[in-house]
N, C-alpha and C. Protein backbone atom coordinates (compact mmCIF):
# COMPACT_ATOMS: atom_id res chain seq x y z
N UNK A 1 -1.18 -52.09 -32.79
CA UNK A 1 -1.12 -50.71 -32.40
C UNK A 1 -1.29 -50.60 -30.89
N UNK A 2 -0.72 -49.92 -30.34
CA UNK A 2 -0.52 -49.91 -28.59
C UNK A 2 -1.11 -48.61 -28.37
N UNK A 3 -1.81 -48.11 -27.37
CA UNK A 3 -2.54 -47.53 -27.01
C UNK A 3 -1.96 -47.07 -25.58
N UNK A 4 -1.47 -45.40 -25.42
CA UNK A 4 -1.08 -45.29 -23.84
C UNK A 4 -2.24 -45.17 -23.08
N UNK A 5 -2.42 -45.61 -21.64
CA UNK A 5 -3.71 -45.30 -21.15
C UNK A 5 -2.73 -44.18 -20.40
N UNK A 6 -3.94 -43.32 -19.34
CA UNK A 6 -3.49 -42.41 -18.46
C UNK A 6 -3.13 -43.52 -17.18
N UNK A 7 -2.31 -42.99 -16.55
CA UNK A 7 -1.74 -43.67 -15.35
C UNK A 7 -2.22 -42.50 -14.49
N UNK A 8 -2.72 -43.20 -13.16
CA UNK A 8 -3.44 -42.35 -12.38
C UNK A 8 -2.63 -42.25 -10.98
N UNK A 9 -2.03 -41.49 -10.52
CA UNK A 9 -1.14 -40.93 -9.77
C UNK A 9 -1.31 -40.88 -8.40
N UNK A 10 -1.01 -41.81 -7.46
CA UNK A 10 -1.70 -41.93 -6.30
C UNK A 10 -1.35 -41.04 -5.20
N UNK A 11 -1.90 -39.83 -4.33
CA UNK A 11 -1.37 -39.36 -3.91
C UNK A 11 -1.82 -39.66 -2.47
N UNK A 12 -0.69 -38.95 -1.65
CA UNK A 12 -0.84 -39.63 0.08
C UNK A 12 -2.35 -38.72 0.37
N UNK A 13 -2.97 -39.28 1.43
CA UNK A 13 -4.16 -39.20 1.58
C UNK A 13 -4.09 -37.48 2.91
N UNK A 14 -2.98 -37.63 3.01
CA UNK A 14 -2.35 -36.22 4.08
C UNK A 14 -2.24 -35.10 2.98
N UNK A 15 -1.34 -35.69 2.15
CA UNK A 15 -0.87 -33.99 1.00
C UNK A 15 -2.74 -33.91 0.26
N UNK A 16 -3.27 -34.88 0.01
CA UNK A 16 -4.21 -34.51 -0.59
C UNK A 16 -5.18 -34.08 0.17
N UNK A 17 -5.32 -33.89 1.76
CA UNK A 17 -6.17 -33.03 2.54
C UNK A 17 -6.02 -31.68 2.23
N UNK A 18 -4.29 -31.64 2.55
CA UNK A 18 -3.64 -30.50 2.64
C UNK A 18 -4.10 -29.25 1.65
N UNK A 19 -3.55 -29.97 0.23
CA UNK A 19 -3.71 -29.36 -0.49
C UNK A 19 -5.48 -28.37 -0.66
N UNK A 20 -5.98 -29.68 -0.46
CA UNK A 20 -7.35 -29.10 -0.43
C UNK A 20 -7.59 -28.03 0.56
N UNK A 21 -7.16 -28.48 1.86
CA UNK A 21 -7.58 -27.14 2.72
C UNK A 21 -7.10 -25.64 2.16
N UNK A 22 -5.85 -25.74 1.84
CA UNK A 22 -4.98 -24.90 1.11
C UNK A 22 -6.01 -24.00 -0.07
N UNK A 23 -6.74 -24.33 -0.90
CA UNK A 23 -7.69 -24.11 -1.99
C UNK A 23 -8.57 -23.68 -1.13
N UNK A 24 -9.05 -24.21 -0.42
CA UNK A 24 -10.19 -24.09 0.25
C UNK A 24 -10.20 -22.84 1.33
N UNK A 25 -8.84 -22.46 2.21
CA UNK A 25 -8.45 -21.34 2.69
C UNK A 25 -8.10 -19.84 1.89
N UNK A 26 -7.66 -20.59 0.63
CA UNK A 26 -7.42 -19.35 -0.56
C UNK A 26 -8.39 -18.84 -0.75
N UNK A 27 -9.85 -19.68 -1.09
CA UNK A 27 -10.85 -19.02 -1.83
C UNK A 27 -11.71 -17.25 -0.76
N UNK A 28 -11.32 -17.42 0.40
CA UNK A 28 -11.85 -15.97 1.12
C UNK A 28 -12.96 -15.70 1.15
N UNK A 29 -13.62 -14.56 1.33
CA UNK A 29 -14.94 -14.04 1.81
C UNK A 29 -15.56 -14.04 0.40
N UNK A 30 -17.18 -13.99 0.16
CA UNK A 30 -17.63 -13.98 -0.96
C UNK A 30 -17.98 -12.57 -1.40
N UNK A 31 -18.55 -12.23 0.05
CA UNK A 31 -19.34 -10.74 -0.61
C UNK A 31 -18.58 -9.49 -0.47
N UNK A 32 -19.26 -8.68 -1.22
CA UNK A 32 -18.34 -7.49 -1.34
C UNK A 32 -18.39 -6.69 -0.10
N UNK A 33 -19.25 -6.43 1.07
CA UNK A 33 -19.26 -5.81 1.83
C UNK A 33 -18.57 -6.20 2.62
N UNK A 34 -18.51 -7.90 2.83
CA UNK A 34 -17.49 -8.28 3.85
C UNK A 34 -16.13 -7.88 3.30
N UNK A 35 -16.06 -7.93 2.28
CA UNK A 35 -14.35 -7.59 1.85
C UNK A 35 -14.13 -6.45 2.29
N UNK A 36 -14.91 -5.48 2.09
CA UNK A 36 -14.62 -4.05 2.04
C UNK A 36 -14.64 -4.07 3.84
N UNK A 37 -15.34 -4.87 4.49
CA UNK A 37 -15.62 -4.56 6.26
C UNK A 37 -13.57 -5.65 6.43
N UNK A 38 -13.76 -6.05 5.48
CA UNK A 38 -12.05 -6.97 6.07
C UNK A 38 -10.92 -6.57 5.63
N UNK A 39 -10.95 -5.27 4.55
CA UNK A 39 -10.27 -4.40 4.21
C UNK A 39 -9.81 -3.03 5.40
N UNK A 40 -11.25 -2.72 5.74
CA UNK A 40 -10.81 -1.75 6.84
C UNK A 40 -10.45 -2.00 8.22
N UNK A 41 -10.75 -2.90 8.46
CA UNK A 41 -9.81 -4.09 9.80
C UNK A 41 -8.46 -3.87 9.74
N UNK A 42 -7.97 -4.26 8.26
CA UNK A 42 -6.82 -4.46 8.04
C UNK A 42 -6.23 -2.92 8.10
N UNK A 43 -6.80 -1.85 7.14
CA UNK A 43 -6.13 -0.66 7.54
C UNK A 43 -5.94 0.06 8.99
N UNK A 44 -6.87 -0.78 9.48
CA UNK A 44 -7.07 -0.23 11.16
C UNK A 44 -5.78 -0.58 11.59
N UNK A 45 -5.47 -1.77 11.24
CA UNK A 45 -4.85 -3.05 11.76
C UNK A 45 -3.19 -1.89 11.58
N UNK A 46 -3.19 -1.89 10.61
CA UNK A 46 -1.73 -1.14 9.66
C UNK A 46 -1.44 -0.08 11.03
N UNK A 47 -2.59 1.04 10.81
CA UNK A 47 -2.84 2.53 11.44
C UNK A 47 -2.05 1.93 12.74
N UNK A 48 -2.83 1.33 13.49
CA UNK A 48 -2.67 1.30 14.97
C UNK A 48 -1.12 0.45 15.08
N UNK A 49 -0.75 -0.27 14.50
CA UNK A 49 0.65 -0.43 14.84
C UNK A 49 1.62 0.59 14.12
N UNK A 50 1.51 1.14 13.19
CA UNK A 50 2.59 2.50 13.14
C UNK A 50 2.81 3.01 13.97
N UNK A 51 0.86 4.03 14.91
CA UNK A 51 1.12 4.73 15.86
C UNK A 51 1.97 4.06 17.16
N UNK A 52 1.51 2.59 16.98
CA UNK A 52 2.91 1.80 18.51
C UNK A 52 3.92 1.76 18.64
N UNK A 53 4.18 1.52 16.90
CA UNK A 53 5.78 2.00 16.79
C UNK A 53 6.23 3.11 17.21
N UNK A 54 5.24 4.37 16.40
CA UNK A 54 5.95 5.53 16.77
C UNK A 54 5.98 5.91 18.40
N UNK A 55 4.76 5.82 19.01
CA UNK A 55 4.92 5.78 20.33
C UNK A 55 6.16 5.19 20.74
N UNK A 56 6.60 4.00 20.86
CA UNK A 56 7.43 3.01 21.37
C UNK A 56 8.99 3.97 20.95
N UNK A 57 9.23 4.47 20.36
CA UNK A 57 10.53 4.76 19.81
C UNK A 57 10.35 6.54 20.49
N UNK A 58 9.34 7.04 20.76
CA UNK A 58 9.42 8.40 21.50
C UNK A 58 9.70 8.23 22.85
N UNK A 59 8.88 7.10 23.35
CA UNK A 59 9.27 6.59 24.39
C UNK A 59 10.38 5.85 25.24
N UNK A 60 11.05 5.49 24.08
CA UNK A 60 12.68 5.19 24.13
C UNK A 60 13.54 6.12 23.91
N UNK A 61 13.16 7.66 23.28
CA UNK A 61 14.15 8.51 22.97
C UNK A 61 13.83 9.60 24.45
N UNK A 62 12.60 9.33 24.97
CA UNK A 62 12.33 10.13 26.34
C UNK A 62 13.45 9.26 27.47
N UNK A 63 13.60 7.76 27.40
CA UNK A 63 14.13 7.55 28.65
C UNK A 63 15.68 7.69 28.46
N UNK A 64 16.11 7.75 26.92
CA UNK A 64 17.37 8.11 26.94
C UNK A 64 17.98 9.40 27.58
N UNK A 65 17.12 10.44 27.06
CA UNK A 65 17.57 11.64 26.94
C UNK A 65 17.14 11.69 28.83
N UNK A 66 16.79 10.89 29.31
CA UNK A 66 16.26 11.29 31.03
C UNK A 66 17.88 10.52 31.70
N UNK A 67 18.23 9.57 31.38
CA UNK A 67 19.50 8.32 31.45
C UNK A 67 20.67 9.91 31.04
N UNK A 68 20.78 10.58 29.98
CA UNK A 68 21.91 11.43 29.89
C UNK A 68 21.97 12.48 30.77
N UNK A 69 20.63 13.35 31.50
CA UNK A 69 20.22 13.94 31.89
C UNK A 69 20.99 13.86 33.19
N UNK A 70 20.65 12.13 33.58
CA UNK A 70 20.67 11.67 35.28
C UNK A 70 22.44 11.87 34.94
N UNK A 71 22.90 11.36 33.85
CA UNK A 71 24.64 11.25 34.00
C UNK A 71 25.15 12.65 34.28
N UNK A 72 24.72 13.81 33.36
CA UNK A 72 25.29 15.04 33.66
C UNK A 72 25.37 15.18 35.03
N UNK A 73 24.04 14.99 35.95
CA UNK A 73 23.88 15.72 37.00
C UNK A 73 24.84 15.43 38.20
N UNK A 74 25.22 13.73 37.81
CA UNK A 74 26.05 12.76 38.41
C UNK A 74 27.50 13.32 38.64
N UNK A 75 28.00 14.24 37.07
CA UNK A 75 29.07 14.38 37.14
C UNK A 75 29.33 15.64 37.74
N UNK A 76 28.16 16.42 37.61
CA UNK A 76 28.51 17.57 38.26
C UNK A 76 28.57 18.13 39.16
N UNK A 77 28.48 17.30 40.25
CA UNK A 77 29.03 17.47 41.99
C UNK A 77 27.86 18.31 42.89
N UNK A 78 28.34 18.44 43.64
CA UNK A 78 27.51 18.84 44.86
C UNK A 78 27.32 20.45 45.01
């Protein structure tokens, strides 16, 4: 009667750091207050780049409309 043993799978000593750090980066903050203090970071985080966006794109529709402004005045003589 033959008997399979387990064959034990050698892995590179790099992927098996890796992996571990990987687990080890997944697992995150423990307590609940820090979550909730790394939750509102993050909404901060959200908030304040919308408002940059939106800034940034008012601020591009101000120098346009100043650029059409300068052309009219260009064309319309002395």
């Amino acid at each position: 009667m033959k008997v399979k043993t387990a064959e034990v799978k050698h892995i590179n000593p790099k992927r098996m750091r890796r992996l571990i750090n990987k687990q080890i980066a997944g697992s995150g903050i423990g307590t609940k207050a820090q979550q909730v203090l790394k939750l509102q970071r993050e909404q901060g985080k959200q908030k304040r780049k919308e408002r940059l966006h939106e800034k940034r794109e008012h601020e591009k529709m101000l120098q346009f409309e100043m650029r059409q402004e300068k052309r009219k005045e260009k064309h319309r003589g002395h």
